[in-house]
N, C-alpha and C. Protein backbone atom coordinates (compact mmCIF):
# COMPACT_ATOMS: atom_id res chain seq x y z
N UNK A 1 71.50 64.95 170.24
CA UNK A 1 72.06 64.35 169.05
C UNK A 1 71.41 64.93 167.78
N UNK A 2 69.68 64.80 168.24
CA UNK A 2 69.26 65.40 166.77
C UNK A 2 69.80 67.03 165.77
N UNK A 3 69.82 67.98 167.49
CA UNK A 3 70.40 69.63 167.00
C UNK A 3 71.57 69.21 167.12
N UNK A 4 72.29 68.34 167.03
CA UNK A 4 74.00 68.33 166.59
C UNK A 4 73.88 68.10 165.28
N UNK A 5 73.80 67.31 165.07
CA UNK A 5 72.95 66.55 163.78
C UNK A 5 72.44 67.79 162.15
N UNK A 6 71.87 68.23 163.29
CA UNK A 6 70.67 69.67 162.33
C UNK A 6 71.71 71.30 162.44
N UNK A 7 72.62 71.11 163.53
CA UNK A 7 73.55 72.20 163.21
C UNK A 7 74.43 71.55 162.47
N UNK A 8 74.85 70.24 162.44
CA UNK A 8 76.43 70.09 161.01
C UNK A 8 76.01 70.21 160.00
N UNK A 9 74.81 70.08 159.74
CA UNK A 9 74.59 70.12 158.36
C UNK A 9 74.08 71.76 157.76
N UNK A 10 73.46 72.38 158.90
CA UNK A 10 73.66 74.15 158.78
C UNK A 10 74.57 74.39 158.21
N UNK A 11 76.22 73.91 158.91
CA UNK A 11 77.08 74.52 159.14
C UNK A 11 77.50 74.14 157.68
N UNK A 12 77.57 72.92 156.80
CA UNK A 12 77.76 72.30 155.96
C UNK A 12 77.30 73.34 154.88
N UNK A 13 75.71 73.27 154.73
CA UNK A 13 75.04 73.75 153.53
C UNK A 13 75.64 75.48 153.62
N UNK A 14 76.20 75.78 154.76
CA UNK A 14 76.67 77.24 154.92
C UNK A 14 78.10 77.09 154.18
N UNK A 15 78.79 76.73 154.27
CA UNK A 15 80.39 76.41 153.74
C UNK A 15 80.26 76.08 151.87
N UNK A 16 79.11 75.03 151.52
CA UNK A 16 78.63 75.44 150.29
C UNK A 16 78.48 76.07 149.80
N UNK A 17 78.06 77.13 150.02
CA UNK A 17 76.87 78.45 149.70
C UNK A 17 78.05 78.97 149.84
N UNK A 18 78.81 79.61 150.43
CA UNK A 18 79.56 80.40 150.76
C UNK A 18 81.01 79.94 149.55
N UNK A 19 81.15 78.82 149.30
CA UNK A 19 82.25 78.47 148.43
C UNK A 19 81.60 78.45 146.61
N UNK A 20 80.30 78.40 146.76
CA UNK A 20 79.72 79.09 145.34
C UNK A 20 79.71 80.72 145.39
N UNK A 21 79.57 81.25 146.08
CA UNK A 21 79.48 82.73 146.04
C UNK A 21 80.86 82.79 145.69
N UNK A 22 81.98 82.31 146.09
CA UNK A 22 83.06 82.98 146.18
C UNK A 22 83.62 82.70 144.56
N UNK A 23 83.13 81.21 143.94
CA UNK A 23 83.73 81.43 142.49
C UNK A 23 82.50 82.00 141.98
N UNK A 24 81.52 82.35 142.14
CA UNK A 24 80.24 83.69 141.85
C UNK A 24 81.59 84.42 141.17
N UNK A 25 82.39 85.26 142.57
CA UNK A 25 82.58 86.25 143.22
C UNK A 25 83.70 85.88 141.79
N UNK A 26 84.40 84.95 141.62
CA UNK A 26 85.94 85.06 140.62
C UNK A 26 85.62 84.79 139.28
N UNK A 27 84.28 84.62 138.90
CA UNK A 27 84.10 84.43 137.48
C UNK A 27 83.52 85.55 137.14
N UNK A 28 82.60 86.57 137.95
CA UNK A 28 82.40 87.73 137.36
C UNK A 28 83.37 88.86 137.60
N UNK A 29 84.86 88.45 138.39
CA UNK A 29 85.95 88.96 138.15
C UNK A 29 86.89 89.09 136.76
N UNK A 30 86.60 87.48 136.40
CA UNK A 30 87.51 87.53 134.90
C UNK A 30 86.42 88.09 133.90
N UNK A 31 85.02 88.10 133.95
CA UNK A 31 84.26 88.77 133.31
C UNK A 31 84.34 90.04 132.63
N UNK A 32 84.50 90.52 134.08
CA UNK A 32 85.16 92.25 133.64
C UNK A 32 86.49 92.32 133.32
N UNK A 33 87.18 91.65 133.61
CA UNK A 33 88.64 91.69 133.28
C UNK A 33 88.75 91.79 131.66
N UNK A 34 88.32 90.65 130.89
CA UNK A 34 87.82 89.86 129.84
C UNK A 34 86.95 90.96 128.77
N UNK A 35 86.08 91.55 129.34
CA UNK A 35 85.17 93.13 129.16
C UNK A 35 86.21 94.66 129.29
N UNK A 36 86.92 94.55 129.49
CA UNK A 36 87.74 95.21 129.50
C UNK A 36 88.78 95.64 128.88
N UNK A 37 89.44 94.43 128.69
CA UNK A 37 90.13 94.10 127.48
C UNK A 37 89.86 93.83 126.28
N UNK A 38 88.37 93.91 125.91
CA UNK A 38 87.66 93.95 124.50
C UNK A 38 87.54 95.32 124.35
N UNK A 39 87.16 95.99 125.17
CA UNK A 39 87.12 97.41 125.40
C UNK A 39 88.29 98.13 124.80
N UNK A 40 89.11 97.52 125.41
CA UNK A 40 90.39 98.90 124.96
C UNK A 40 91.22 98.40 123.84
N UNK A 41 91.04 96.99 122.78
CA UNK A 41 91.13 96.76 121.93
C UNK A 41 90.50 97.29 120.56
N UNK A 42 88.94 97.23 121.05
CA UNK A 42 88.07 98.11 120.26
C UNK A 42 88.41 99.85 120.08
N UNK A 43 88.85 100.21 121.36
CA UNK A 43 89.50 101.72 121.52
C UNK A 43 90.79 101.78 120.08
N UNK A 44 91.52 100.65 120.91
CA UNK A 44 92.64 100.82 119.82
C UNK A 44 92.33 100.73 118.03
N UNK A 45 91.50 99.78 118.07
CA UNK A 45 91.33 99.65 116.44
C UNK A 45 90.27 101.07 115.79
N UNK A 46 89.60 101.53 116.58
CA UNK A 46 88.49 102.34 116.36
C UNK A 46 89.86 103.58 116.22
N UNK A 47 90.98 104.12 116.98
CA UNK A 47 91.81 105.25 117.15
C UNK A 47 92.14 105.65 115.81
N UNK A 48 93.06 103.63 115.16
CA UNK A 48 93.41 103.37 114.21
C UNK A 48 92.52 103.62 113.00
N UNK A 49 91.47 103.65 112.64
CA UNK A 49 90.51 103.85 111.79
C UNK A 49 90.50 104.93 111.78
N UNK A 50 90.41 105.92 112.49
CA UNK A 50 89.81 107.45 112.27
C UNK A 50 90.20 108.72 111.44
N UNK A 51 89.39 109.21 111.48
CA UNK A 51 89.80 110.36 110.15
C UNK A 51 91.28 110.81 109.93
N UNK A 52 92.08 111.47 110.92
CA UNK A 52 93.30 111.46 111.25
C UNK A 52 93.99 110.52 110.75
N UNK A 53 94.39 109.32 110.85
CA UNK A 53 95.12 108.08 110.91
C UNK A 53 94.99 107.85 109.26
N UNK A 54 93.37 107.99 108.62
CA UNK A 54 92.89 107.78 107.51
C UNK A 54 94.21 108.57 106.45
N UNK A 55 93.72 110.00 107.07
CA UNK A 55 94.73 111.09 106.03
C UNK A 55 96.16 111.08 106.37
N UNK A 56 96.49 110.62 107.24
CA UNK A 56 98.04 110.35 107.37
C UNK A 56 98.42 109.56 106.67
N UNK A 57 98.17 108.21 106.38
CA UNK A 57 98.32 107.04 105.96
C UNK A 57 97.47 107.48 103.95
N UNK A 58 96.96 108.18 104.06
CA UNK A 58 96.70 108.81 102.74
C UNK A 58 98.01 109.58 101.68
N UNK A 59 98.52 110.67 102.92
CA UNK A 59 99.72 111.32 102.61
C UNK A 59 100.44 110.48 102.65
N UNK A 60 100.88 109.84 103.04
CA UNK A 60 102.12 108.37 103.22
C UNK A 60 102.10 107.65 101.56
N UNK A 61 100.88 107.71 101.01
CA UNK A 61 100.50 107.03 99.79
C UNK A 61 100.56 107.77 98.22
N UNK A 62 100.60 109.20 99.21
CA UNK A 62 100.84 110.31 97.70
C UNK A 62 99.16 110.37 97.66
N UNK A 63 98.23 110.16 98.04
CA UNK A 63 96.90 110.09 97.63
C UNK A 63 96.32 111.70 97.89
N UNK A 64 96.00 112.75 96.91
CA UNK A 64 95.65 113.87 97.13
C UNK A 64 94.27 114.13 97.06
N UNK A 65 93.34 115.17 97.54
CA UNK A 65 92.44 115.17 96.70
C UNK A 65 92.05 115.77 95.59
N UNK A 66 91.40 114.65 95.09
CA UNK A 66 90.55 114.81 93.71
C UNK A 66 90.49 116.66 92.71
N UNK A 67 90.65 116.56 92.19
CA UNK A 67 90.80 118.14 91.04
C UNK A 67 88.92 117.77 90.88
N UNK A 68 88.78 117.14 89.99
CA UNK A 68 87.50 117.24 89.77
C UNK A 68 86.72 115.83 90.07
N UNK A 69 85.16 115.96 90.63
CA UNK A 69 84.26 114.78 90.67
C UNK A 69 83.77 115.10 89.80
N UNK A 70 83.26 113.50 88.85
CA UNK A 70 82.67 113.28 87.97
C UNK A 70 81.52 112.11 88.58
N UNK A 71 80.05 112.48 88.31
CA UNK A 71 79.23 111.74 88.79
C UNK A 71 79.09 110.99 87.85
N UNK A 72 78.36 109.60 88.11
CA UNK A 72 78.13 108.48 87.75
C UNK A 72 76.59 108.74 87.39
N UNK A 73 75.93 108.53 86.12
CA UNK A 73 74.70 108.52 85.84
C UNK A 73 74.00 107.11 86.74
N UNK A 74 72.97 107.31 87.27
CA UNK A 74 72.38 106.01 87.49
C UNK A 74 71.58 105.18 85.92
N UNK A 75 71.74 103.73 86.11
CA UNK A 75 71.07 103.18 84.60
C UNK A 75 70.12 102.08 85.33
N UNK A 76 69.21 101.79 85.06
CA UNK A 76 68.57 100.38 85.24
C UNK A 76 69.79 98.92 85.31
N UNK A 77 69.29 98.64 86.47
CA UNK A 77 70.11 97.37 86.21
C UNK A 77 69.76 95.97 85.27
N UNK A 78 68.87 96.52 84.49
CA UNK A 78 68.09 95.34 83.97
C UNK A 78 68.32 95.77 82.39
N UNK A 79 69.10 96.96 81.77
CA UNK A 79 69.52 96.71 80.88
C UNK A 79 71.12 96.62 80.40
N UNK A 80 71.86 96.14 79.80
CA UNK A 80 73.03 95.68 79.24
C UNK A 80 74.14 97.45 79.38
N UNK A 81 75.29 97.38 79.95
CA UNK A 81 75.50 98.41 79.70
C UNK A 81 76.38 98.60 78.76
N UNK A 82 76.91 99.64 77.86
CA UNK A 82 77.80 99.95 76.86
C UNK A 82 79.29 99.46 77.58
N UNK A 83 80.10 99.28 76.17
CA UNK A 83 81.44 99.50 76.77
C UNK A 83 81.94 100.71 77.02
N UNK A 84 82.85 101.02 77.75
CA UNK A 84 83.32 102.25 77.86
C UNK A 84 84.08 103.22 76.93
N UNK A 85 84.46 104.39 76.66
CA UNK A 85 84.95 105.02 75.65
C UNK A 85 86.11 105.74 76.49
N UNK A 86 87.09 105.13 76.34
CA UNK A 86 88.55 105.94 76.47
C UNK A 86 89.07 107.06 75.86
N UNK A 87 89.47 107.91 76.42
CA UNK A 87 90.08 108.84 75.64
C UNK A 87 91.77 108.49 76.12
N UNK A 88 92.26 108.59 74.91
CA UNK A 88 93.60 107.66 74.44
C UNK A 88 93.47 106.95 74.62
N UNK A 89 94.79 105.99 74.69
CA UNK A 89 94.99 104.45 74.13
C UNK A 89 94.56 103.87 75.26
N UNK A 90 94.29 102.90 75.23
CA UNK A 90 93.79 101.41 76.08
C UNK A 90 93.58 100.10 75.00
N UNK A 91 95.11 99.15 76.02
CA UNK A 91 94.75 98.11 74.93
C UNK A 91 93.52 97.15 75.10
N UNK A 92 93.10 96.73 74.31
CA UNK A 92 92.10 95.74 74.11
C UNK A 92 92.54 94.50 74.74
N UNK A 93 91.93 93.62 75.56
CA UNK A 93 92.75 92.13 76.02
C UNK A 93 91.86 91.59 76.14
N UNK A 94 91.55 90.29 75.20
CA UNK A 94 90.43 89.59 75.12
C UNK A 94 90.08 88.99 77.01
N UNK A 95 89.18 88.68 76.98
CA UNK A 95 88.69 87.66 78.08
C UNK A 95 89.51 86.42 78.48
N UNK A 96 89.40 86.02 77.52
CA UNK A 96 90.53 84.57 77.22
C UNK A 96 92.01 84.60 77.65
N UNK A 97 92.28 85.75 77.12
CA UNK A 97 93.72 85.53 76.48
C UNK A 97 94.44 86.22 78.34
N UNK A 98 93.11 86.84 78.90
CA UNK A 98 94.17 87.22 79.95
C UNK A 98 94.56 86.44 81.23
């Protein structure tokens, strides 16, 4: 009675064990599934971003490049800077009023 006893419950704690391994076994299935599909989303948006895609979608816009760069002086940020000086017209529009 006692090894009947001491094998059902073998047999028991075995059928446990064995029914945790198995959703073990199906949650690090959707894991990768899940990993996978972040994967080739990231592929896609990263494709979409790239230099290529950039200048296509550039030409699509009329956007050419630049005739001439004009650098930007660096100034302290700790003093006030000028207004700017246009060459031709630019209207004036108060703060307020816009």
């Amino acid at each position: 009675m006692i090894v009947l006893l001491g094998l059902s419950i073998s047999i028991v704690g075995t059928m446990l064990e064995a029914n945790r391994q198995v959703e073990i076994h199906t949650l690090q299935s959707e894991l990768l599934q899940a990993q996978s599909t972040y994967a080739e989303q990231v592929g896609s948006l990263t494709n979409q971003s790239g230099p290529g895609q950039v200048l296509t979608h550039a030409g699509a816009l009329h956007l050419v490049y630049p005739t001439t760069i004009t650098q930007v002086s660096s100034t302290s940020l700790d003093a006030p800077l000028p207004l700017p000086k246009f060459s031709g017209y630019a209207p004036v529009t108060s703060r307020t009023q816009r």
